[in-house]
Protein backbone atom coordinates (compact mmCIF):
# COMPACT_ATOMS: atom_id res chain seq x y z
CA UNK A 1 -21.16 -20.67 -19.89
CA UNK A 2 -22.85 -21.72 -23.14
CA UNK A 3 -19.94 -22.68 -25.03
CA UNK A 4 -19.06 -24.71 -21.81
CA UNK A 5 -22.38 -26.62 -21.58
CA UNK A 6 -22.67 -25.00 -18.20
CA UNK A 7 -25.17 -22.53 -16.93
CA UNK A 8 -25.29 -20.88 -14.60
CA UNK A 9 -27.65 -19.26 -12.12
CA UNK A 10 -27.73 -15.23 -11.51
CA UNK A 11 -26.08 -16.01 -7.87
CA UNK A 12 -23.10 -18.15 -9.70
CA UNK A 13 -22.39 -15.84 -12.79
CA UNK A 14 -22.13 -12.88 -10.01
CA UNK A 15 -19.49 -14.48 -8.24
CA UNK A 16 -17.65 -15.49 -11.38
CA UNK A 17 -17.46 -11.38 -12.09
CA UNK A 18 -16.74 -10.88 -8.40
CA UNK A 19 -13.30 -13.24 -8.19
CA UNK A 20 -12.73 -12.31 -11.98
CA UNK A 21 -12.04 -8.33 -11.05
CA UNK A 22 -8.47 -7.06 -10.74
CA UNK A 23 -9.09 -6.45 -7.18
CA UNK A 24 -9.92 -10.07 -6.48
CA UNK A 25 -7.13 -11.43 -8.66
CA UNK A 26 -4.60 -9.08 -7.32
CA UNK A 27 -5.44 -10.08 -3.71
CA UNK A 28 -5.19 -13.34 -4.46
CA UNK A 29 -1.92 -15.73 -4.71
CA UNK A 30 -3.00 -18.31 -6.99
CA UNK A 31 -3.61 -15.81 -9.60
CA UNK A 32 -0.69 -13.19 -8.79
CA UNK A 33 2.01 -15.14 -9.13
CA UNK A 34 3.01 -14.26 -4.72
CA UNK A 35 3.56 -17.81 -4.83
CA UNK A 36 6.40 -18.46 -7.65
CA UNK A 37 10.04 -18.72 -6.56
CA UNK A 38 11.84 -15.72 -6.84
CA UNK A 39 13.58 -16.47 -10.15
CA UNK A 40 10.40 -16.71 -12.05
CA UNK A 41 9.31 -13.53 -10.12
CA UNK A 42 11.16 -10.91 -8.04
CA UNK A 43 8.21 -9.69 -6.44
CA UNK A 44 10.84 -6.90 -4.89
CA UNK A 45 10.66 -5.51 -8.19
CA UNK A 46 7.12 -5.23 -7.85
CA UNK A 47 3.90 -7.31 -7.95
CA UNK A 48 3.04 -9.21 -10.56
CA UNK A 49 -0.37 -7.35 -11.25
CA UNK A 50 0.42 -3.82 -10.95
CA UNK A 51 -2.73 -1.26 -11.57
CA UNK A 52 -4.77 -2.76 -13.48
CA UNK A 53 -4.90 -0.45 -16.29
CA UNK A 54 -3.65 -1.09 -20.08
CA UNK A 55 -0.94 0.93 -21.44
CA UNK A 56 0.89 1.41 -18.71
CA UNK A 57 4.04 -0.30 -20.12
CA UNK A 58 4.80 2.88 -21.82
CA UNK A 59 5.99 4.35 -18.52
CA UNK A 60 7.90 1.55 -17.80
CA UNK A 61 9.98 0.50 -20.95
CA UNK A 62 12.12 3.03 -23.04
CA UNK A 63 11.63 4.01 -26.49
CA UNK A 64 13.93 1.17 -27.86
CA UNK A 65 12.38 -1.11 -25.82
CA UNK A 66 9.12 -0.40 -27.51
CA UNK A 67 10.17 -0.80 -30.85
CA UNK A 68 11.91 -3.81 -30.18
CA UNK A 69 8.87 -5.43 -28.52
């Protein structure tokens, strides 16, 4: 907010953290790509935001994969 030139009150900055959690964001379909055609996203493949957690690419990509990325 400082770098922005834009305070904010105590009842603002608490919502910001409220629609900024994974929970929020993963509800919502402006920010979890539900809205994309299906050739940017196959959402039968699964949702866009998954868990929520970092690292969890390890159980989805092989070894190679890895390396390569």
């Amino acid at each position: 907010c400082s770098f922005l030139g834009r305070p904010l009150d105590a009842a603002a900055l608490d919502a910001v953290v409220a629609n900024a959690s994974f929970v929020t964001m993963s509800h919502n379909p402006m920010s979890n790509f539900s809205l994309s055609p299906q050739f940017i996203l196959d959402r039968r493949r699964g949702p866009f935001l998954r868990k929520g957690i970092s690292g969890d690419w390890r159980n989805h990509l092989s070894p190679e994969q890895s390396q390569r990325f």
